[in-house]
Protein backbone atom coordinates (compact mmCIF):
# COMPACT_ATOMS: atom_id res chain seq x y z
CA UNK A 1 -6.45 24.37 -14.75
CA UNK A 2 -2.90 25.40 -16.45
CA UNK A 3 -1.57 24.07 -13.30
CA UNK A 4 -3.08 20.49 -13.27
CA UNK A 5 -2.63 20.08 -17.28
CA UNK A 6 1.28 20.71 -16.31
CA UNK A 7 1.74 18.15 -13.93
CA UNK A 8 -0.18 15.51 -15.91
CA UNK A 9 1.40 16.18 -19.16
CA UNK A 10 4.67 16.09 -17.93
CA UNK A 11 3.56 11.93 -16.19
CA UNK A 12 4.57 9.10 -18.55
CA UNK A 13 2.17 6.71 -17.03
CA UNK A 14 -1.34 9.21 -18.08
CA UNK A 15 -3.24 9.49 -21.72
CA UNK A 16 -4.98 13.02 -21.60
CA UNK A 17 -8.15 13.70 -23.14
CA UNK A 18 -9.92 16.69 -22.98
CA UNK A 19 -13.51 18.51 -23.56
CA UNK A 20 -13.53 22.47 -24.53
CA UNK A 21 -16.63 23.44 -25.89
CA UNK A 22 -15.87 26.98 -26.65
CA UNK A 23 -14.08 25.74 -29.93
CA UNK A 24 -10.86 25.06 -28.01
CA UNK A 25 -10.09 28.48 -27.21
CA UNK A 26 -9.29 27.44 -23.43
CA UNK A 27 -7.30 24.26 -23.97
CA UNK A 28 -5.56 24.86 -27.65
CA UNK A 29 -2.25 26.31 -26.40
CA UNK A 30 -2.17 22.42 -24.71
CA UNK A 31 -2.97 20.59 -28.01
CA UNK A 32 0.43 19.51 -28.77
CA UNK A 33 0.44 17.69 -25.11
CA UNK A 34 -3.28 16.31 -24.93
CA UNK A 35 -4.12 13.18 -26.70
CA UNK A 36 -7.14 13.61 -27.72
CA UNK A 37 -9.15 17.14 -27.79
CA UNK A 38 -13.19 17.90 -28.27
CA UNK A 39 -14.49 20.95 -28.85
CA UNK A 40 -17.75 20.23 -30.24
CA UNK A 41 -21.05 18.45 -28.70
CA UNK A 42 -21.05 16.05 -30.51
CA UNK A 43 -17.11 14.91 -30.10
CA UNK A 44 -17.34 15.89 -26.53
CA UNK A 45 -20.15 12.94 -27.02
CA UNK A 46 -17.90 10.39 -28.58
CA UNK A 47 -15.01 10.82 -26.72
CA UNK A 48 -16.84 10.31 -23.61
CA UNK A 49 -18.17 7.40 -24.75
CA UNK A 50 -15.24 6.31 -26.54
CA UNK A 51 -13.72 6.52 -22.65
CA UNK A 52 -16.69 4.55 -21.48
CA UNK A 53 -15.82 1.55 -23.34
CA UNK A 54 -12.11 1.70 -22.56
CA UNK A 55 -13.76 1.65 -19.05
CA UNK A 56 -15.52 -1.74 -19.38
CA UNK A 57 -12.64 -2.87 -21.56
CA UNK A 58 -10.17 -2.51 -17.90
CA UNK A 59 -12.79 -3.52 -15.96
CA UNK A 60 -13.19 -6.86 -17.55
CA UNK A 61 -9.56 -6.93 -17.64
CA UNK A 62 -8.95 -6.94 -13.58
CA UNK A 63 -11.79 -9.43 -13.75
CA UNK A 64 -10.07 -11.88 -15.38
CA UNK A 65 -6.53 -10.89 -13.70
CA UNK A 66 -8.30 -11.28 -10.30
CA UNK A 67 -7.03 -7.83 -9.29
CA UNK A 68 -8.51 -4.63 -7.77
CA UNK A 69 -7.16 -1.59 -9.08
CA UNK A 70 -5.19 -0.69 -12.34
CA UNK A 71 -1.75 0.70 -12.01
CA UNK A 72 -0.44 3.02 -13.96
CA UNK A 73 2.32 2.45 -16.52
CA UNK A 74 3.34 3.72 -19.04
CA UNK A 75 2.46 0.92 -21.24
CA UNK A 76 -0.79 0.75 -19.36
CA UNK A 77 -1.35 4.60 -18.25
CA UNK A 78 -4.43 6.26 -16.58
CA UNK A 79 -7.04 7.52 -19.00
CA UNK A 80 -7.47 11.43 -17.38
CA UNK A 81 -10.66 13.36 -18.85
CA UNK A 82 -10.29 16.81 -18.62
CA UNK A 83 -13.78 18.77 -18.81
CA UNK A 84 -13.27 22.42 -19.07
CA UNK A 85 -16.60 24.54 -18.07
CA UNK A 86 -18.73 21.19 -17.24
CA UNK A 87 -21.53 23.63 -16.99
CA UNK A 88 -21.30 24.10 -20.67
CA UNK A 89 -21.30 20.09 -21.68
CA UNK A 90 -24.47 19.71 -19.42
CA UNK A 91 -26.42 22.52 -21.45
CA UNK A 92 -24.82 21.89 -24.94
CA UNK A 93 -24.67 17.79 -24.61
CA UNK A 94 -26.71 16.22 -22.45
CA UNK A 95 -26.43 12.70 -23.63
CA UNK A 96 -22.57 13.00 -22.71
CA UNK A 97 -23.36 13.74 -19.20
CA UNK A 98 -24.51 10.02 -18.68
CA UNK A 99 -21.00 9.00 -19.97
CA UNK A 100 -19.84 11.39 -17.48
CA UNK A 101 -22.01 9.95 -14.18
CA UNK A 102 -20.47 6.11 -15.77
CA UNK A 103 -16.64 7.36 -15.43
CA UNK A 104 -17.41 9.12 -11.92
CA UNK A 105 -19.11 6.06 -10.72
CA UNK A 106 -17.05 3.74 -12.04
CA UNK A 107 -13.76 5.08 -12.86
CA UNK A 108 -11.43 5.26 -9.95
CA UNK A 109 -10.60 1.05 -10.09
CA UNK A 110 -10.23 1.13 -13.70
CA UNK A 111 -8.07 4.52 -14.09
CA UNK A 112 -10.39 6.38 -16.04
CA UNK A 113 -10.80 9.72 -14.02
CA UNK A 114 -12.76 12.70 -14.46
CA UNK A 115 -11.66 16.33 -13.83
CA UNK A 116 -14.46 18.54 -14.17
CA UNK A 117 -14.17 22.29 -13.70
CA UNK A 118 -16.56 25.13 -14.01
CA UNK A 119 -17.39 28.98 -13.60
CA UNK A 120 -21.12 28.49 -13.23
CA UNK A 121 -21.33 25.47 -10.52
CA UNK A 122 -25.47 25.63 -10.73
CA UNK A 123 -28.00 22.38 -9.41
CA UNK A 124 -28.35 21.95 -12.84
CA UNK A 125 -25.18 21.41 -14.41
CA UNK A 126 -23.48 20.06 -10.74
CA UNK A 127 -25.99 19.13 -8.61
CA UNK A 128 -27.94 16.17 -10.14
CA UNK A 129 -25.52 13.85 -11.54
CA UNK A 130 -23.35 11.55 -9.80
CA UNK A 131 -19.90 13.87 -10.90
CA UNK A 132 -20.23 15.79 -8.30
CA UNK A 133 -20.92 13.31 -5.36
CA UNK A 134 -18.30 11.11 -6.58
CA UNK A 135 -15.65 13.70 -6.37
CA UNK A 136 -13.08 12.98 -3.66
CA UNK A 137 -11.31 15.60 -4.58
CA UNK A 138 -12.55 19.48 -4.57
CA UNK A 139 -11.46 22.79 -5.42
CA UNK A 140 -13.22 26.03 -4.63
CA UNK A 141 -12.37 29.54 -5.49
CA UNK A 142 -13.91 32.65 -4.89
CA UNK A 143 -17.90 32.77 -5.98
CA UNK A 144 -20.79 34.71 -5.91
CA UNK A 145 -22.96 33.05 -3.50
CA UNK A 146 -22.32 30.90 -0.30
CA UNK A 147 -25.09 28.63 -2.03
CA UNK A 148 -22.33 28.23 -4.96
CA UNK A 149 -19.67 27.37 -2.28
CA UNK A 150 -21.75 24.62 -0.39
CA UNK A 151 -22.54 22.80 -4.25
CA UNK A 152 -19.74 22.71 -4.77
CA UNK A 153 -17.71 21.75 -1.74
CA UNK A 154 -20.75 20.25 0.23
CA UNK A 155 -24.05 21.45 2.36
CA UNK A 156 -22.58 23.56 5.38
CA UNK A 157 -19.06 24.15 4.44
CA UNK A 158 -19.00 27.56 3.74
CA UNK A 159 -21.27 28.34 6.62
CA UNK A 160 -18.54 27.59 9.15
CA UNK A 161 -16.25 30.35 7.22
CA UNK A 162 -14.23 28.13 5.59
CA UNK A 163 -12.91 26.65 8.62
CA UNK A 164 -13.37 22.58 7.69
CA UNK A 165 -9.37 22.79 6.52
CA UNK A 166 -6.14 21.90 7.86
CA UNK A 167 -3.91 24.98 9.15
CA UNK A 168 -0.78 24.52 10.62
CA UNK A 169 -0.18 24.45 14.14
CA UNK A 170 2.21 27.34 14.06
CA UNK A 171 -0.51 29.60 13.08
CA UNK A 172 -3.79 27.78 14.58
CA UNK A 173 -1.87 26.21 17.78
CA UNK A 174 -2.95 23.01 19.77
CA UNK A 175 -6.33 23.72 21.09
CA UNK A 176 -8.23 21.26 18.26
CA UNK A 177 -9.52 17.57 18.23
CA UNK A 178 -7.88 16.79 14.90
CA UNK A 179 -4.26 17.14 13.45
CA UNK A 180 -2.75 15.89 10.44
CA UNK A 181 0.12 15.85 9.29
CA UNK A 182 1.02 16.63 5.40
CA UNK A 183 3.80 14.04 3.10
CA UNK A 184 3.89 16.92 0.35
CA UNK A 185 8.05 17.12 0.12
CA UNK A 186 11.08 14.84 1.46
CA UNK A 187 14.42 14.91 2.13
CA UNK A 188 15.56 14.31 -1.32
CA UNK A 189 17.20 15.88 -4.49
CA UNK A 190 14.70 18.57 -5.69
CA UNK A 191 12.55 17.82 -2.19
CA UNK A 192 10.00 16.15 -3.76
CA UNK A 193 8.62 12.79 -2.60
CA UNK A 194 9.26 9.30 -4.26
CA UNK A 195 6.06 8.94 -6.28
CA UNK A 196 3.00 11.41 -6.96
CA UNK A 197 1.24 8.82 -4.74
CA UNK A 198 3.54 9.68 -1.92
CA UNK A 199 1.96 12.79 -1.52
CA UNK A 200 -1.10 12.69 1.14
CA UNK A 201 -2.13 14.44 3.65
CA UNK A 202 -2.79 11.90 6.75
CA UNK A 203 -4.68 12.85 10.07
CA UNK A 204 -3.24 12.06 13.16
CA UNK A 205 -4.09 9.31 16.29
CA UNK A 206 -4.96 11.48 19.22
CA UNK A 207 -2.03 9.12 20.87
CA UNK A 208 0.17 10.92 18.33
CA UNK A 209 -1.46 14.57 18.44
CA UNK A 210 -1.09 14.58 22.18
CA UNK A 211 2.75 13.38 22.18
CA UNK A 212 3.63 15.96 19.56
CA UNK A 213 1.50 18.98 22.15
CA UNK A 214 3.44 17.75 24.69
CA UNK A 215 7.13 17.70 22.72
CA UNK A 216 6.14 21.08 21.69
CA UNK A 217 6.05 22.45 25.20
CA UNK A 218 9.26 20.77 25.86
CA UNK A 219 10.62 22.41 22.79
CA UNK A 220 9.42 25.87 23.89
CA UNK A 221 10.87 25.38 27.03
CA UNK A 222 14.42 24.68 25.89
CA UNK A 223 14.51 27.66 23.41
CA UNK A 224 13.88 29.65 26.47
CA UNK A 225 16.85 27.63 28.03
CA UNK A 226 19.05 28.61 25.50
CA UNK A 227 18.51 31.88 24.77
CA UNK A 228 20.76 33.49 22.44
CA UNK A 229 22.25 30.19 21.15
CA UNK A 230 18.51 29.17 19.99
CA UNK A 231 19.09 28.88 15.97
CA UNK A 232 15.80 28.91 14.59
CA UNK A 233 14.76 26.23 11.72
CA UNK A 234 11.22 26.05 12.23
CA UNK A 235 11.77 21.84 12.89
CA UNK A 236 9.48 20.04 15.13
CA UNK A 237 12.31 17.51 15.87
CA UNK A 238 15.64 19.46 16.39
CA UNK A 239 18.46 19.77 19.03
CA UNK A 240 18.31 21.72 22.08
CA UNK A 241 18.95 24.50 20.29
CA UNK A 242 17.23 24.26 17.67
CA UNK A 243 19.67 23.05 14.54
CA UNK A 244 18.88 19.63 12.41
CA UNK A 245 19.25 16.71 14.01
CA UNK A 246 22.32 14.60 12.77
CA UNK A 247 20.75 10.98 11.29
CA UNK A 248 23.28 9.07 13.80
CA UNK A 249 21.85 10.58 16.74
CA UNK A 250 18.51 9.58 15.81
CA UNK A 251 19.33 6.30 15.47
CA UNK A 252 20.89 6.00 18.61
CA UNK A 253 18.76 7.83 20.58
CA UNK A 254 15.83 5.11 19.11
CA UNK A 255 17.86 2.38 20.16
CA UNK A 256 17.52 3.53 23.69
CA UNK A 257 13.94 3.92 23.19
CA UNK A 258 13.49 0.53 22.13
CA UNK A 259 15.98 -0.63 24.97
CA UNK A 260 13.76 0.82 27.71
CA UNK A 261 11.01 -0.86 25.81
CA UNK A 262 12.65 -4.22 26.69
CA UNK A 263 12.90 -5.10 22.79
CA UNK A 264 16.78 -5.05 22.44
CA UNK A 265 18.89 -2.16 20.26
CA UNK A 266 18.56 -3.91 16.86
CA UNK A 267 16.17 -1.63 15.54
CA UNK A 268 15.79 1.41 13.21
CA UNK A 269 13.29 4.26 12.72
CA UNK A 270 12.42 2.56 9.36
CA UNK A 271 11.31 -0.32 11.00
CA UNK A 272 8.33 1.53 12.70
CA UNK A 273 6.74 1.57 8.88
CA UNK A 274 6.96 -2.05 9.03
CA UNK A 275 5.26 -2.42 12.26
CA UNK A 276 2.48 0.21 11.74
CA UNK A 277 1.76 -2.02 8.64
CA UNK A 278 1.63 -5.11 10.33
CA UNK A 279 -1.18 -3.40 12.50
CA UNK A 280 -3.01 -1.94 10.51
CA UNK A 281 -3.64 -5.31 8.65
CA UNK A 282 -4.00 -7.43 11.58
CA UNK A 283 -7.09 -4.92 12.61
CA UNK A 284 -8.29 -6.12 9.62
CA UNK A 285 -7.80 -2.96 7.48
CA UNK A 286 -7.96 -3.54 3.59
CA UNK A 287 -5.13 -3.33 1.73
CA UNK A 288 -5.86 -0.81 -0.83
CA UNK A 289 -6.16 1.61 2.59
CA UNK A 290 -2.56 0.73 3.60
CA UNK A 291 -1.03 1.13 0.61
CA UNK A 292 -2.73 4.86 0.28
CA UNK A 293 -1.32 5.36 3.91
CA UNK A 294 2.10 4.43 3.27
CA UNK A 295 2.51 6.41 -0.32
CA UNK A 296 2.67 3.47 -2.32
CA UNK A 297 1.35 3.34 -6.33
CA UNK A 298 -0.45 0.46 -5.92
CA UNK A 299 -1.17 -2.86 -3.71
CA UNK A 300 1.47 -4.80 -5.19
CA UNK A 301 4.07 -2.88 -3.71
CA UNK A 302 2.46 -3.37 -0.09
CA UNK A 303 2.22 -6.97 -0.59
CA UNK A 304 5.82 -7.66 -2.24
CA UNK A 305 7.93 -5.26 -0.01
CA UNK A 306 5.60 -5.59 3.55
CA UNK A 307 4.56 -9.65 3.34
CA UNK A 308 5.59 -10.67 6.47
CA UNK A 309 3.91 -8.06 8.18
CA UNK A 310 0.15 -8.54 6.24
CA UNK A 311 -2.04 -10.99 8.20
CA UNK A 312 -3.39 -13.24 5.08
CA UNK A 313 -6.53 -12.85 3.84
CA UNK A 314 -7.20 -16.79 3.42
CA UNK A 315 -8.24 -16.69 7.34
CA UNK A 316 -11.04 -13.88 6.85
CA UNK A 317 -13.58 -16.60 5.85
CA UNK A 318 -12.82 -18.64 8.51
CA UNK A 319 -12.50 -16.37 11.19
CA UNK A 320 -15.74 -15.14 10.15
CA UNK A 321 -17.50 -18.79 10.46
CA UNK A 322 -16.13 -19.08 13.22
CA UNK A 323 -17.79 -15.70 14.44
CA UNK A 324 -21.22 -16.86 13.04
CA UNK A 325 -21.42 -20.79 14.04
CA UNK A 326 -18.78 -20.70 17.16
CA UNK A 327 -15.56 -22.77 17.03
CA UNK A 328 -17.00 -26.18 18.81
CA UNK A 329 -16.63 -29.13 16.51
CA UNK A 330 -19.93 -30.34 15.51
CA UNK A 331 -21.55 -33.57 17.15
């Protein structure tokens, strides 16, 4: 929890409020950074219905703007709820908890989000509401009970042995049907990506999986092949012998790619974004689901910088006519 209240209070574009029914004795060392803090039923009560309205208030808002989601500013931040011990508000206010299912149903559009956390995740505080099935997002630690593990995290999980996770290839190797691959850091100053946003954790094509099994069999073979000049960086894409590759020789060694390809040599890697955009969106995929898989904020970003490459939505209707009634003219 410490960790998650440090990274939002330190965002410009977020209003915190928070819930702490044990008088604020587990969120008062943050009450300098949160905006608003209940420790009480009944303002645990208010504020969550306070957040309600604030809700409808955006939602009406994007109605009349004719837009989808709200992005984050900081003149018009996300609204972040903080519930610390849920369990607790379910048992001590019960009216809040329909506030609660409203923001978890409702929420994600407007940016009014709930984080919810608890040491007693029982059917009765977790189980029946719509918080907990409208949680993308889940954490687990250690519990009592396996039972406690599969409320939380979902029926079956934790009868696998916690095996329904990602583990890196250098410690689980190839032998699996899915890979992903994890945007957590970059190549910049601090190593940290461009937004918050940027960070995702994307699962592979099997085109892609079976290209990168293949280039690490290569790779094994050429450390073998160089022996004691091998340097070791732990890189998937390196030299043959194992150091960084320089950004020049990238470039060119695309342009020969793209050569071969008959497409010419007046390309770049960064183009590739562009193109994998322009698919996506001409197999019809929304554009709130391409702008999650290319790290951007929001959908205005994807439609400014990548235009060219999105196939325009005006056509859906027709195409779809079309579909239903054929594309004969009429007699």
């Amino acid at each position: 929890m410490n960790v998650l209240l440090g990274e939002l209070t330190a965002c410009q574009d977020v209003i915190l409020w928070a819930i702490d029914l044990k008088r604020g004795m587990e969120l008062q060392p943050w009450a300098s950074c949160i905006d608003r803090l209940a420790t009480t039923p009944q303002e645990a009560e208010a504020l969550l219905g306070d957040a309600v309205v604030i809700l409808d208030g955006r939602a009406d808002d994007l109605t009349r703007r004719s837009a989808r989601v709200w992005e984050p500013s900081p003149e018009r931040p996300a609204l972040i709820i903080v519930v610390d011990e849920y369990a607790e508000l379910a048992s001590e206010a019960p009216r809040a908890i329909d506030y609660a299912d409203s923001i978890a149903s409702r929420g994600r559009a407007p940016a009014v989000n709930l984080i919810a956390a608890t040491q007693r995740p029982s059917k009765d505080a977790m189980g029946k509401s719509a918080v907990r099935s409208q949680m993308d997002v889940r954490l687990c630690f250690r519990v009592r009970e396996p039972r406690d593990g599969d409320l939380v995290l979902g029926q079956g999980m934790v009868k696998t042995g916690g095996l329904k996770v990602w583990h890196p290839v250098t410690e689980a190797g190839f032998k699996h049907k899915r890979f992903a691959i994890y945007v957590w850091r970059a190549d910049r100053v601090g190593g940290d990506t461009k937004t918050r946003k940027s960070r995702r954790t994307l699962e592979l094509p099997k085109l892609a999986a079976e290209a990168l099994r293949q280039h690490h069999t290569r790779q094994a073979a050429h450390k073998l092949k160089a022996g004691e000049a091998w340097q070791d960086h732990n890189l998937v894409f390196c030299t043959n012998v194992g150091t960084p590759l320089d950004a020049a020789n990238v470039r060119r060694a695309f342009r020969n790619i793209t050569k071969n390809a008959g497409i010419g040599t007046d390309w770049t890697p960064r183009e590739l974004r562009h193109s994998f955009v322009s698919i996506m969106s001409d197999q019809g995929v929304p554009i709130e689901t391409i702008a999650d898989l290319v790290g951007h904020a929001g959908t205005s970003v994807t439609e400014a910088v990548y235009r060219h490459q999105l196939k325009p939505v005006i056509t859906k209707g027709a195409h779809t006519m079309n579909t239903i009634f054929g594309d004969k003219p009429t007699g």
